[in-house]
PDB file of N, CA and C in Angstrom:
ATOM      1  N   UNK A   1       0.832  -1.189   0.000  1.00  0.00           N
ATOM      2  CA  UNK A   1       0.000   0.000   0.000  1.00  0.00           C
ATOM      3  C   UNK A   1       0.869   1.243   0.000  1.00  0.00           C
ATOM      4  N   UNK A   2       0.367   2.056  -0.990  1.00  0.00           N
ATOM      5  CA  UNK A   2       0.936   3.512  -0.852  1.00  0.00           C
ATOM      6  C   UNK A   2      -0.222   4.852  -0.718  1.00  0.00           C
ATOM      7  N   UNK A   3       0.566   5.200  -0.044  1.00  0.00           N
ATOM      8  CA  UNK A   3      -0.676   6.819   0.360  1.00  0.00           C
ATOM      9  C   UNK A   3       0.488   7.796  -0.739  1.00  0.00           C
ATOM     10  N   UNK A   4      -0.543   8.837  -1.059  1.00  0.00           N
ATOM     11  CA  UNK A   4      -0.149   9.559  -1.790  1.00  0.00           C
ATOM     12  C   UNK A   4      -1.280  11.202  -1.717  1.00  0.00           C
ATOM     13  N   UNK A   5      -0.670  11.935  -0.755  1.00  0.00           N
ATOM     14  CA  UNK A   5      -1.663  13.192  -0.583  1.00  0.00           C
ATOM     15  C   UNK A   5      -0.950  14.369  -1.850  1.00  0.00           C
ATOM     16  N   UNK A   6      -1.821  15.055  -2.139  1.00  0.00           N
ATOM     17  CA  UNK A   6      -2.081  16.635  -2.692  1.00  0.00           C
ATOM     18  C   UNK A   6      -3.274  17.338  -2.599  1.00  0.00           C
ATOM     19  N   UNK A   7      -2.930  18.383  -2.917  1.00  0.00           N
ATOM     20  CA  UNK A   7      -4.006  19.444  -2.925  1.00  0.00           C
ATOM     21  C   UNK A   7      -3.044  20.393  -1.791  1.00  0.00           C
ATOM     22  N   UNK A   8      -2.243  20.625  -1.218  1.00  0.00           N
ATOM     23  CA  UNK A   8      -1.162  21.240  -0.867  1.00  0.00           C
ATOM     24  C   UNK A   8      -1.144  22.778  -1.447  1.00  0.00           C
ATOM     25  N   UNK A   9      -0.994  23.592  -0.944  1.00  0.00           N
ATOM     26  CA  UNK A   9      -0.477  24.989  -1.539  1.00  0.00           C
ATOM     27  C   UNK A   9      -0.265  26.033  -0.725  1.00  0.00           C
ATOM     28  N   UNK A  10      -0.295  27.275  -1.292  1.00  0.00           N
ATOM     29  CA  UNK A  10       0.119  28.717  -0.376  1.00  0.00           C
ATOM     30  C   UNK A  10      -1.871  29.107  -1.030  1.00  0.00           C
ATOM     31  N   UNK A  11      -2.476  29.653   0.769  1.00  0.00           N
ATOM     32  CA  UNK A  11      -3.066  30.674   0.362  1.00  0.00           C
ATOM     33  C   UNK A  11      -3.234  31.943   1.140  1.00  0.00           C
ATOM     34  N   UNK A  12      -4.290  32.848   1.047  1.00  0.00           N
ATOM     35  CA  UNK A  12      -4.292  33.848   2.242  1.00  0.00           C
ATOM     36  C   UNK A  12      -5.169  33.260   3.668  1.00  0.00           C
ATOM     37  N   UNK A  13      -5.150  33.860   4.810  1.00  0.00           N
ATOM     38  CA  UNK A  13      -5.599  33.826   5.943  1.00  0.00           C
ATOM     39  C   UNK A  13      -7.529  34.042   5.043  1.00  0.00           C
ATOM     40  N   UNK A  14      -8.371  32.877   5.417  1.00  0.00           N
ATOM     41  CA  UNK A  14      -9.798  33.001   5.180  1.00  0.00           C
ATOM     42  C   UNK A  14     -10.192  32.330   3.597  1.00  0.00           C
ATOM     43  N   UNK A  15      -8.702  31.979   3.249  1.00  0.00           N
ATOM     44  CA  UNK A  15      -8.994  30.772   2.515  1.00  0.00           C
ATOM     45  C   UNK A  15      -9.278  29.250   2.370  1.00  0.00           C
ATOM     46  N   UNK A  16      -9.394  28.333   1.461  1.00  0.00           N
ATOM     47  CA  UNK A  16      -9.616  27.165   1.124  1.00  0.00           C
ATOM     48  C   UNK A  16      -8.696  26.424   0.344  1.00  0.00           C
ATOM     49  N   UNK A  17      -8.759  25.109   0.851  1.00  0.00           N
ATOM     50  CA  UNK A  17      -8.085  23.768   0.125  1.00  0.00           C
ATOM     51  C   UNK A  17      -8.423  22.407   0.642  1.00  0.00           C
ATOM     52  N   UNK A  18      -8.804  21.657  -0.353  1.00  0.00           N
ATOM     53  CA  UNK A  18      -9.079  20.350  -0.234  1.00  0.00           C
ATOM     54  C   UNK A  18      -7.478  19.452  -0.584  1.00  0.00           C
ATOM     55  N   UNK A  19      -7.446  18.584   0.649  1.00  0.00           N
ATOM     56  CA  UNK A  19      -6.585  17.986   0.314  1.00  0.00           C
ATOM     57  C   UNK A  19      -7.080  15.934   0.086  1.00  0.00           C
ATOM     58  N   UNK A  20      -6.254  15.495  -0.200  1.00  0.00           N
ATOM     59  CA  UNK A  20      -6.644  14.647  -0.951  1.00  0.00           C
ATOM     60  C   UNK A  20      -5.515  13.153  -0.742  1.00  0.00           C
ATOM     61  N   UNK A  21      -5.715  11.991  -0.085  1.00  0.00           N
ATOM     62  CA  UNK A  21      -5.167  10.829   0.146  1.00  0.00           C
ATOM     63  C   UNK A  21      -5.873   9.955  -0.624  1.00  0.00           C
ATOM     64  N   UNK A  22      -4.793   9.774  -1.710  1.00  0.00           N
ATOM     65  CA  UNK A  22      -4.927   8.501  -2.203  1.00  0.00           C
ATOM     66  C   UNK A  22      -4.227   6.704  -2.051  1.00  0.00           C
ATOM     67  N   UNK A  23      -4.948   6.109  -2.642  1.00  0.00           N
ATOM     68  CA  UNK A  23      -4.112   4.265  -1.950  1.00  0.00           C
ATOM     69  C   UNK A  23      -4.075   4.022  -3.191  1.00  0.00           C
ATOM     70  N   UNK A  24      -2.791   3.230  -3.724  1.00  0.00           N
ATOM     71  CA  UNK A  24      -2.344   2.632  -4.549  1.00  0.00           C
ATOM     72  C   UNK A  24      -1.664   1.305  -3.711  1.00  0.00           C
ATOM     73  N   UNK A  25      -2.022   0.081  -4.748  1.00  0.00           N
ATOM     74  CA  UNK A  25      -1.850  -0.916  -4.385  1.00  0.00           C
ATOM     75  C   UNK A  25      -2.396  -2.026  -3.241  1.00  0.00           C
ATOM     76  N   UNK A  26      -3.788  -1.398  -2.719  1.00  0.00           N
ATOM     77  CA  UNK A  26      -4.687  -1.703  -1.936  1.00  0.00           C
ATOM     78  C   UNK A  26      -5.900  -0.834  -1.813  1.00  0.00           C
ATOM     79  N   UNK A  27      -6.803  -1.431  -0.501  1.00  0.00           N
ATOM     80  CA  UNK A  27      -8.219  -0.698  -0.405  1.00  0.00           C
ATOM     81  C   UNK A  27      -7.879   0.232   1.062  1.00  0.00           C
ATOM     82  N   UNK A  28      -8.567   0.898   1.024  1.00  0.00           N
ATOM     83  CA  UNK A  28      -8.918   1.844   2.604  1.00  0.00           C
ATOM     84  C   UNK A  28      -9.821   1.406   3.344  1.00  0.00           C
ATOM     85  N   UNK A  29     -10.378   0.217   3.163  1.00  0.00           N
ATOM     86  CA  UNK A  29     -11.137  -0.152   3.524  1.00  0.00           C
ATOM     87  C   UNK A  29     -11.662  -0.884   5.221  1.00  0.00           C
ATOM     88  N   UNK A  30     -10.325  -1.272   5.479  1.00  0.00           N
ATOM     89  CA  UNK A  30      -9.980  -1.993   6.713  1.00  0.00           C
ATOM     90  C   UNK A  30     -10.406  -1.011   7.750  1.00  0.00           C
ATOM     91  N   UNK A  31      -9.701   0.172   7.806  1.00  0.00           N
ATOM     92  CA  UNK A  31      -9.362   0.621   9.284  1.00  0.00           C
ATOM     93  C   UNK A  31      -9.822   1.996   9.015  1.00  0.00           C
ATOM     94  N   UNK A  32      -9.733   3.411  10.073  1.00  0.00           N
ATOM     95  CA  UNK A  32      -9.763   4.588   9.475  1.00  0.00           C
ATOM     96  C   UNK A  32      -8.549   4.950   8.810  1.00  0.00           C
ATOM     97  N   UNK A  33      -8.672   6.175   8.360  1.00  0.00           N
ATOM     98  CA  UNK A  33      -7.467   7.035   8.175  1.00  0.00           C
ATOM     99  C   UNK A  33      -7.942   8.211   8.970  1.00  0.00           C
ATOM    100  N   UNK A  34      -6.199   8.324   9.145  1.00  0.00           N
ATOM    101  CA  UNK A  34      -6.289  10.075   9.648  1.00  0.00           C
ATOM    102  C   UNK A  34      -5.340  11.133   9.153  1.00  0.00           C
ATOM    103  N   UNK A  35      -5.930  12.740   9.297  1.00  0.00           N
ATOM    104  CA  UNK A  35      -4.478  13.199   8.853  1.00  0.00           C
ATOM    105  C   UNK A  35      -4.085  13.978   9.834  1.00  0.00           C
ATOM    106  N   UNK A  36      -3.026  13.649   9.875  1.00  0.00           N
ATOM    107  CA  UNK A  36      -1.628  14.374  10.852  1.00  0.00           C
ATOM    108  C   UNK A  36      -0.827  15.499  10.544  1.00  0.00           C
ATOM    109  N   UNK A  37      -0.787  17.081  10.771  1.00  0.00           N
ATOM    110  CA  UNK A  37       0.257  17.582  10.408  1.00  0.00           C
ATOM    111  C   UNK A  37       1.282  17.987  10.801  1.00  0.00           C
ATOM    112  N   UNK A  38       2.416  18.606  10.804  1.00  0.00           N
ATOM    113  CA  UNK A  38       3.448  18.928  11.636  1.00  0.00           C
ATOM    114  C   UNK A  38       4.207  20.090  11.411  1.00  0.00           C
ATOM    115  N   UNK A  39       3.591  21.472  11.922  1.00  0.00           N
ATOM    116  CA  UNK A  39       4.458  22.569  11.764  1.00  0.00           C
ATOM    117  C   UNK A  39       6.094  22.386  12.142  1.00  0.00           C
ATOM    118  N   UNK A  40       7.005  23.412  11.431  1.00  0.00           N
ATOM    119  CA  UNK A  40       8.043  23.848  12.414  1.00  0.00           C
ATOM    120  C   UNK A  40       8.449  23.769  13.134  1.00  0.00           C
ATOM    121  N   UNK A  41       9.355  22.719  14.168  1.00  0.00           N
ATOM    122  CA  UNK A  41       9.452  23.356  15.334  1.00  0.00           C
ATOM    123  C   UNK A  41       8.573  22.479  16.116  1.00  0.00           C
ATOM    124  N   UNK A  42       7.545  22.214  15.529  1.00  0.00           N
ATOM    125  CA  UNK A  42       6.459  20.975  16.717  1.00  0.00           C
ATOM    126  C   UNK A  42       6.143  19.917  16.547  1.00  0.00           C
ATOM    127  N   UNK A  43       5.521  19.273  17.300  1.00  0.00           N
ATOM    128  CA  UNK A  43       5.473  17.636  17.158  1.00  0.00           C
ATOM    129  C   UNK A  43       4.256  17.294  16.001  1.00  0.00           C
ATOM    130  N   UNK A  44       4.098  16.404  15.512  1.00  0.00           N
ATOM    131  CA  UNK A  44       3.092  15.959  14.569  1.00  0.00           C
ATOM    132  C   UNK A  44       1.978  15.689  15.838  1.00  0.00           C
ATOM    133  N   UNK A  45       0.625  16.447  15.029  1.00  0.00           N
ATOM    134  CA  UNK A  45      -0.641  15.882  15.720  1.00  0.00           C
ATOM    135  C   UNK A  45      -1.711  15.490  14.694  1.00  0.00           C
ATOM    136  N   UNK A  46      -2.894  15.125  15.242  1.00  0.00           N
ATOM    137  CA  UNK A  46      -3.638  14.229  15.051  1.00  0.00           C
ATOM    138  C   UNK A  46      -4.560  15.434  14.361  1.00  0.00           C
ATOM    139  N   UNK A  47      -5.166  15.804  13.132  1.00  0.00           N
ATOM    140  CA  UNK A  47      -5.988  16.442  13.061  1.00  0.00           C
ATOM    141  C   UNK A  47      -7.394  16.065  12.839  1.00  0.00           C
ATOM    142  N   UNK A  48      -7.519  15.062  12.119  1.00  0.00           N
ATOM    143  CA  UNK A  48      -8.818  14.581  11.692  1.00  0.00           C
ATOM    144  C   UNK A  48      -8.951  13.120  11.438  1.00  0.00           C
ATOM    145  N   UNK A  49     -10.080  12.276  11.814  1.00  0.00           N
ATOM    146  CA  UNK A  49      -9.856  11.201  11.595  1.00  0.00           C
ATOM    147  C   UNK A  49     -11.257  10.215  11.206  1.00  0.00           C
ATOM    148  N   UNK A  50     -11.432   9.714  10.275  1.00  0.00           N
ATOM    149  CA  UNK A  50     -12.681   8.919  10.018  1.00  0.00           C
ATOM    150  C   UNK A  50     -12.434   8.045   9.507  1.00  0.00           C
ATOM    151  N   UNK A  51     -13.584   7.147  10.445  1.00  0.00           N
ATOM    152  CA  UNK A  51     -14.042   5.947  10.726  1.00  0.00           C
ATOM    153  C   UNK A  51     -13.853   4.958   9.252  1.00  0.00           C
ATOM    154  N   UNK A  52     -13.614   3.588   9.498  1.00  0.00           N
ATOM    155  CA  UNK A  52     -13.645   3.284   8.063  1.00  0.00           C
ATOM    156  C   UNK A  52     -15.212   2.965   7.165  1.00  0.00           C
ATOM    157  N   UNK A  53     -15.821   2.996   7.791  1.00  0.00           N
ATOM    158  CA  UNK A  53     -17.471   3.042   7.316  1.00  0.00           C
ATOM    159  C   UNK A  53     -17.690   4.610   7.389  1.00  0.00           C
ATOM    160  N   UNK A  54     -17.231   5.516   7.582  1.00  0.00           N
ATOM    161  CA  UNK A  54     -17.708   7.159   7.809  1.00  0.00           C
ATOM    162  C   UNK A  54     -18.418   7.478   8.821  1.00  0.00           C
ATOM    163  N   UNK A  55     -18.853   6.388   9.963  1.00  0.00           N
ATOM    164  CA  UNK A  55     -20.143   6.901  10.428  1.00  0.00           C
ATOM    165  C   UNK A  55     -19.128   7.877  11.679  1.00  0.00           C
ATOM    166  N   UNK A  56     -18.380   7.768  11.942  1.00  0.00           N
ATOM    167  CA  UNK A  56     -17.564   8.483  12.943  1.00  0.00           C
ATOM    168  C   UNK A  56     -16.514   9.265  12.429  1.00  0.00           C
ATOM    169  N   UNK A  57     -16.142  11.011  13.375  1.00  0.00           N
ATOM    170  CA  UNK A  57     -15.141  11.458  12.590  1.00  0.00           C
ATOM    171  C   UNK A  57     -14.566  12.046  13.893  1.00  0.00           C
ATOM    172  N   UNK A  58     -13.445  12.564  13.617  1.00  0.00           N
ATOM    173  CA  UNK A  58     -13.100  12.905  15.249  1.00  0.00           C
ATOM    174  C   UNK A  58     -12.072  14.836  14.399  1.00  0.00           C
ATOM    175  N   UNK A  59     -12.019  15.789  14.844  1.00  0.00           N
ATOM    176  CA  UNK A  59     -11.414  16.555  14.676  1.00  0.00           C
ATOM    177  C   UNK A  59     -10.799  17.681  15.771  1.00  0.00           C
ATOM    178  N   UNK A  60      -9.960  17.432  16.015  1.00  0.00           N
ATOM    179  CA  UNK A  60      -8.990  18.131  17.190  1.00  0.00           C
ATOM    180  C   UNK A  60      -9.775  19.935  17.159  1.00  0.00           C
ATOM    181  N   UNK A  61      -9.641  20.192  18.621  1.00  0.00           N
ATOM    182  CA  UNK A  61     -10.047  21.210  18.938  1.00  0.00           C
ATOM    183  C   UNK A  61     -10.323  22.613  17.513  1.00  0.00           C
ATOM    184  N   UNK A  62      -8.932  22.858  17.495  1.00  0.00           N
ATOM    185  CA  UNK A  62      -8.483  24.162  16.548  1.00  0.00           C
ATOM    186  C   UNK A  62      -8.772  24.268  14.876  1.00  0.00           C
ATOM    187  N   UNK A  63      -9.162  23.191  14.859  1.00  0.00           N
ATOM    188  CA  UNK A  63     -10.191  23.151  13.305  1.00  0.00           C
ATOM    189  C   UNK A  63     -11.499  22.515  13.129  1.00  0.00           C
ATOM    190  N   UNK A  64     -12.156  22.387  14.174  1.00  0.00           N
ATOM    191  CA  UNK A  64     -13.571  22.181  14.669  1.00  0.00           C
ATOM    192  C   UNK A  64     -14.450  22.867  14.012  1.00  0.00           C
ATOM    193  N   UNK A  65     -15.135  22.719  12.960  1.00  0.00           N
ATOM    194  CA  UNK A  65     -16.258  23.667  12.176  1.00  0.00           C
ATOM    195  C   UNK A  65     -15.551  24.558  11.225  1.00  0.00           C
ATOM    196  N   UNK A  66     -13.934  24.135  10.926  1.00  0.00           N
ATOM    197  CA  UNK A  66     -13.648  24.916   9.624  1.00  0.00           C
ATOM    198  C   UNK A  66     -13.425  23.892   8.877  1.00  0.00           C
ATOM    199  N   UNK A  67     -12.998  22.251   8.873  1.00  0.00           N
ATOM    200  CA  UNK A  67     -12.243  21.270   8.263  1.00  0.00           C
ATOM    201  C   UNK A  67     -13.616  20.370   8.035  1.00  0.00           C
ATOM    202  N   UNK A  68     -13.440  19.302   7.296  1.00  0.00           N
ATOM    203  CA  UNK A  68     -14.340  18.073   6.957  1.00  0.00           C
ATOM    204  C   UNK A  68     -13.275  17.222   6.352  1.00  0.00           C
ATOM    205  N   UNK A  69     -13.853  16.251   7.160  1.00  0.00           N
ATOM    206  CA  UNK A  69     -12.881  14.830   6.605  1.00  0.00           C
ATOM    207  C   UNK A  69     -14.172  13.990   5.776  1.00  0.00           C
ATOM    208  N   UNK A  70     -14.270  13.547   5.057  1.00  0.00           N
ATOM    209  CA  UNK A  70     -14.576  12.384   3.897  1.00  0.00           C
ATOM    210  C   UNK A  70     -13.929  11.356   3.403  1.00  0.00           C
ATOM    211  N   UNK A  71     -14.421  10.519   2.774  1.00  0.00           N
ATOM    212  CA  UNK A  71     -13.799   9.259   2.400  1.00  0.00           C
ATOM    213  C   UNK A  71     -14.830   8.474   0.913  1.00  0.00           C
ATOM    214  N   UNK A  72     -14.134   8.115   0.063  1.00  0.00           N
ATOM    215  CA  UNK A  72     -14.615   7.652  -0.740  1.00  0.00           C
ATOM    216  C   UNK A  72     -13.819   6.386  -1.032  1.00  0.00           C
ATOM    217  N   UNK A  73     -14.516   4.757  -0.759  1.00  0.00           N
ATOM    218  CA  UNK A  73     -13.482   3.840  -0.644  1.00  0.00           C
ATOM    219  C   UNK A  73     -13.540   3.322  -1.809  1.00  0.00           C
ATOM    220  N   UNK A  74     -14.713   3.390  -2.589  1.00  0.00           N
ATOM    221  CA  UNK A  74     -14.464   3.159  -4.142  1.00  0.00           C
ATOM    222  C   UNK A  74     -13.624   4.075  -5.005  1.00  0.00           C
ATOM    223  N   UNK A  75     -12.765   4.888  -4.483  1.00  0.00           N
ATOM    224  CA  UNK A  75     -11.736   5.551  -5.259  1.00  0.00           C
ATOM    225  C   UNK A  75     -10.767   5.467  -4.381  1.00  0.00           C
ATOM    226  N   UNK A  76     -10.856   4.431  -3.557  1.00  0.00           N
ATOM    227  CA  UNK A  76      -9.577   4.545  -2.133  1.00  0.00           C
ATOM    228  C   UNK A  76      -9.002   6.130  -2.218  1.00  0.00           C
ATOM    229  N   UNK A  77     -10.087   6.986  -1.903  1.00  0.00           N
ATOM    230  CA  UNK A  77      -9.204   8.372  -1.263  1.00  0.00           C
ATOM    231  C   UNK A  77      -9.924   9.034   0.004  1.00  0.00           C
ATOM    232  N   UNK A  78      -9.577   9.522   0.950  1.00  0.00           N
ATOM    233  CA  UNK A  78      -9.753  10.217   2.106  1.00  0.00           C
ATOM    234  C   UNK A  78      -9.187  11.916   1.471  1.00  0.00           C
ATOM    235  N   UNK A  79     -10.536  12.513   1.930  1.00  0.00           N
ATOM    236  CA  UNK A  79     -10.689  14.382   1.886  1.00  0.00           C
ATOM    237  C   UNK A  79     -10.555  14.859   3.152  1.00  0.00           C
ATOM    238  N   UNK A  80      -9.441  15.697   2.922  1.00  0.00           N
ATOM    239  CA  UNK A  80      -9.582  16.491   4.082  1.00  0.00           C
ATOM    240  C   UNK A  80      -9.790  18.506   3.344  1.00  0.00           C
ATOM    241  N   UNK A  81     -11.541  18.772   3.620  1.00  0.00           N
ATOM    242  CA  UNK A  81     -11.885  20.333   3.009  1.00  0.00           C
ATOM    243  C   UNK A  81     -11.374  20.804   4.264  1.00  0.00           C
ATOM    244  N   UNK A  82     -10.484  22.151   3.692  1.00  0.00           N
ATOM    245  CA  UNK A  82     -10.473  23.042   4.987  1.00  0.00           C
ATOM    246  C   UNK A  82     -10.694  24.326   4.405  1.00  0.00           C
ATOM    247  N   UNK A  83     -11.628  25.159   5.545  1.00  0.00           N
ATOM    248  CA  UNK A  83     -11.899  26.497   5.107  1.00  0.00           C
ATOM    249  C   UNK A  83     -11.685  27.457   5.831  1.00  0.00           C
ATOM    250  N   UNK A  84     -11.742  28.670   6.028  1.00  0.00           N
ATOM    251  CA  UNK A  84     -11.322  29.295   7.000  1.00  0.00           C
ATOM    252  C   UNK A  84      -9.637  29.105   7.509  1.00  0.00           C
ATOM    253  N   UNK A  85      -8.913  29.316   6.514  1.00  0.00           N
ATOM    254  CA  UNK A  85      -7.736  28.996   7.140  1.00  0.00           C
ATOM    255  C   UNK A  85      -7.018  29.643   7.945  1.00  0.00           C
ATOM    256  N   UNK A  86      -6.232  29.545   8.646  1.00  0.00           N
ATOM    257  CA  UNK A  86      -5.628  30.293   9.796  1.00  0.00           C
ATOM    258  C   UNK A  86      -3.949  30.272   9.155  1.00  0.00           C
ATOM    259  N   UNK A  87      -3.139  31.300   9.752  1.00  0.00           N
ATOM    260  CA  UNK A  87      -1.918  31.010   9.631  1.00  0.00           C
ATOM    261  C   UNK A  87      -1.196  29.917  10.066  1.00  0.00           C
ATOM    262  N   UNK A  88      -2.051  30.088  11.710  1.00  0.00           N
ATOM    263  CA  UNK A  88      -1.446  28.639  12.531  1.00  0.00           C
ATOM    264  C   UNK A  88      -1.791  27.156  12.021  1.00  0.00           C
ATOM    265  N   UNK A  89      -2.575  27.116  11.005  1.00  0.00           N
ATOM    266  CA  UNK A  89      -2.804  25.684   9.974  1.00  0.00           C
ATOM    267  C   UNK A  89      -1.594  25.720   9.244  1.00  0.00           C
ATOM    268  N   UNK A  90      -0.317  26.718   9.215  1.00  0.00           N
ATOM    269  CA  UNK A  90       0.603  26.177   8.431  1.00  0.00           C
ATOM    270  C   UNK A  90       0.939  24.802   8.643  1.00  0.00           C
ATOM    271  N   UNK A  91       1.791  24.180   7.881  1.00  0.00           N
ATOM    272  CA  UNK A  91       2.257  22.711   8.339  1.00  0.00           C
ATOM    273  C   UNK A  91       2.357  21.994   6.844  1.00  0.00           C
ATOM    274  N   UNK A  92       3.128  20.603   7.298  1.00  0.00           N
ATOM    275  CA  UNK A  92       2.762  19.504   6.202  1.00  0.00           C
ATOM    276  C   UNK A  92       1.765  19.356   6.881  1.00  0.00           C
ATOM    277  N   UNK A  93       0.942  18.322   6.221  1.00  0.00           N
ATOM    278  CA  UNK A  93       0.064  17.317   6.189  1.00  0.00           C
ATOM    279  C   UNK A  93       0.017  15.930   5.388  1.00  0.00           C
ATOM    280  N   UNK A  94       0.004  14.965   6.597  1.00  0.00           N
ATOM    281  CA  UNK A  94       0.327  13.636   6.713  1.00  0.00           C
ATOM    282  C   UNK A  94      -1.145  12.980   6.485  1.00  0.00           C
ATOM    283  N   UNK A  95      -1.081  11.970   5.655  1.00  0.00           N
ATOM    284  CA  UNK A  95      -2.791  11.453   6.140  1.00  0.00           C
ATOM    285  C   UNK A  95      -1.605   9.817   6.407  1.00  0.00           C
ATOM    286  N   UNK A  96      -2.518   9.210   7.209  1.00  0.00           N
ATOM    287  CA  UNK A  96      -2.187   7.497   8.149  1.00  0.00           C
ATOM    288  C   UNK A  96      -3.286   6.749   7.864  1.00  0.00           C
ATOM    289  N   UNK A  97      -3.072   5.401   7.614  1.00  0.00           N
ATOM    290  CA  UNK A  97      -3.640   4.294   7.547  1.00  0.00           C
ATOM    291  C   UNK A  97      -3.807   3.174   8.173  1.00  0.00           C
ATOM    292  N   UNK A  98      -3.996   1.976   8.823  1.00  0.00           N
ATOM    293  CA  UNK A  98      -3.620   1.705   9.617  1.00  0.00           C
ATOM    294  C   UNK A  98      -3.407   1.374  11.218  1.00  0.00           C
ATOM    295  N   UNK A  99      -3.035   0.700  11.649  1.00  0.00           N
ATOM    296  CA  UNK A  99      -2.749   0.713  12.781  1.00  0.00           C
ATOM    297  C   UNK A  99      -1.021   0.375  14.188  1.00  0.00           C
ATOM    298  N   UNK A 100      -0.629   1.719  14.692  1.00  0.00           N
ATOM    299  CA  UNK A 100       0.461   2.051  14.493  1.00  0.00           C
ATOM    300  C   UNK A 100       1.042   0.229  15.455  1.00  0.00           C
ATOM    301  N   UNK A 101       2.281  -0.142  15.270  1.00  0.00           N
ATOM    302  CA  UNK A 101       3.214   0.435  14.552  1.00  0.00           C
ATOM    303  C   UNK A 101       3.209   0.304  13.504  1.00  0.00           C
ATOM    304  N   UNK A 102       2.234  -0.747  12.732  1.00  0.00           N
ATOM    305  CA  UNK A 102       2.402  -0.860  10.968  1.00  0.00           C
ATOM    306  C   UNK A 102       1.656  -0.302  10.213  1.00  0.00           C
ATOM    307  N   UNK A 103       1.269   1.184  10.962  1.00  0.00           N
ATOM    308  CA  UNK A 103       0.173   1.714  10.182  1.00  0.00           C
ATOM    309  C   UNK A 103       1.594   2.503   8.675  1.00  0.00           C
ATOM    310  N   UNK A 104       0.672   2.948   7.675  1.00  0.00           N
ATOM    311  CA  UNK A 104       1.244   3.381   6.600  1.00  0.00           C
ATOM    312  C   UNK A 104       1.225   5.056   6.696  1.00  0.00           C
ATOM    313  N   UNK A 105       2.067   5.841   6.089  1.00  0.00           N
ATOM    314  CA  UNK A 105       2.476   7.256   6.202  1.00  0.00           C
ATOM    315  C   UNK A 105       2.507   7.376   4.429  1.00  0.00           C
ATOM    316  N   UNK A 106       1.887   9.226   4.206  1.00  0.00           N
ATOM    317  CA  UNK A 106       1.901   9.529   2.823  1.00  0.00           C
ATOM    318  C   UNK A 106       3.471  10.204   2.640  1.00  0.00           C
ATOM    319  N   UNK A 107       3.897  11.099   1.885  1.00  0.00           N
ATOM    320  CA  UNK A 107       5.328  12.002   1.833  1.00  0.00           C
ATOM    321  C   UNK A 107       4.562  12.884   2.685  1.00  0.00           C
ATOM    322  N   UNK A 108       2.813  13.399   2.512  1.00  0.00           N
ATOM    323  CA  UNK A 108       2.919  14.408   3.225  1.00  0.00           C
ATOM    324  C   UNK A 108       3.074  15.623   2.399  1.00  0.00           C
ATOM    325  N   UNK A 109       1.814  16.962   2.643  1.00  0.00           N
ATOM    326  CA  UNK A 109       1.849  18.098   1.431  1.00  0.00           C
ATOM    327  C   UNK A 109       1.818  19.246   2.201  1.00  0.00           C
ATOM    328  N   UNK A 110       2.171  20.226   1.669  1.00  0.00           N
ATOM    329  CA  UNK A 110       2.351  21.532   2.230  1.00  0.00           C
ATOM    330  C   UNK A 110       1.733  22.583   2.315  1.00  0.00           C
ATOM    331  N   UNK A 111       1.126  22.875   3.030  1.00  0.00           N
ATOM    332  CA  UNK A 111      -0.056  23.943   3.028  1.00  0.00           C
ATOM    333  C   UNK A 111       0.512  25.397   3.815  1.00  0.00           C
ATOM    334  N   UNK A 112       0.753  26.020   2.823  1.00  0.00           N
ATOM    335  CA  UNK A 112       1.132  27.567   3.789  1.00  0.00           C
ATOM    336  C   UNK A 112      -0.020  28.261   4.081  1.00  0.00           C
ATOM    337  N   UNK A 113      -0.163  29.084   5.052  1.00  0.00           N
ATOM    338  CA  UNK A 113      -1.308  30.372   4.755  1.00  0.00           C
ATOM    339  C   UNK A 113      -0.727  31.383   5.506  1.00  0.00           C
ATOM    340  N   UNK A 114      -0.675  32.446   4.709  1.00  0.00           N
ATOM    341  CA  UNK A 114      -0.119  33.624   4.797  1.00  0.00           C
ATOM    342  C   UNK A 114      -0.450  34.760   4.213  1.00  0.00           C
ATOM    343  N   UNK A 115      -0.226  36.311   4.465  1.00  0.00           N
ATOM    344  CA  UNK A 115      -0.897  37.329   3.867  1.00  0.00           C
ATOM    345  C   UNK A 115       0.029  37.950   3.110  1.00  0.00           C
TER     346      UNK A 115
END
């Protein structure tokens, strides 16, 4: 299995981007995914995470009612919409598969926001 995220970019503070985990060489089907990002300077956290049926989603405090996680397992890809962006959403972003220690990791995409 390979993860493979984009939708990555630079925008301004009160913008949008969908980012996008794809699976090559298997299904998403098993377990959830989640995505993880990791500014500068800080530890990787947990940002969003759904269920492998969708019926559950979990999203960390600080993007609560700006982000949506989705999943489409007939295209093995996991969405992560974010709107309202903040500066402090800079970071990569990691989406996970899996369950650790053999859960699977993407390269991971880059989302700036800045004015």
């Amino acid at each position: 299995l390979q993860l493979v995220e984009s939708g990555g970019g630079s925008v301004q503070p009160g913008g949008s981007l969908t980012l996008s985990c794809g699976a090559s060489g298997n299904t998403l089907d098993d377990y959830a995914v989640s995505w993880f990002r990791q500014a500068p300077g800080k530890d990787r956290e947990q940002v969003s995470c759904v269920s492998k049926t969708a019926e559950n989603t979990f999203y960390v405090d600080s993007v609560k009612g700006r982000f949506t996680i989705s999943r489409d397992n007939a295209k093995k890809t996991v969405y992560l919409q974010m709107n309202s962006l903040k500066p402090e959403d800079t970071a990569v972003y990691y989406c996970n598969y899996g369950i650790s220690p053999n859960a699977f990791w993407g390269q991971g995409t880059q989302v700036t926001v800045s004015s």
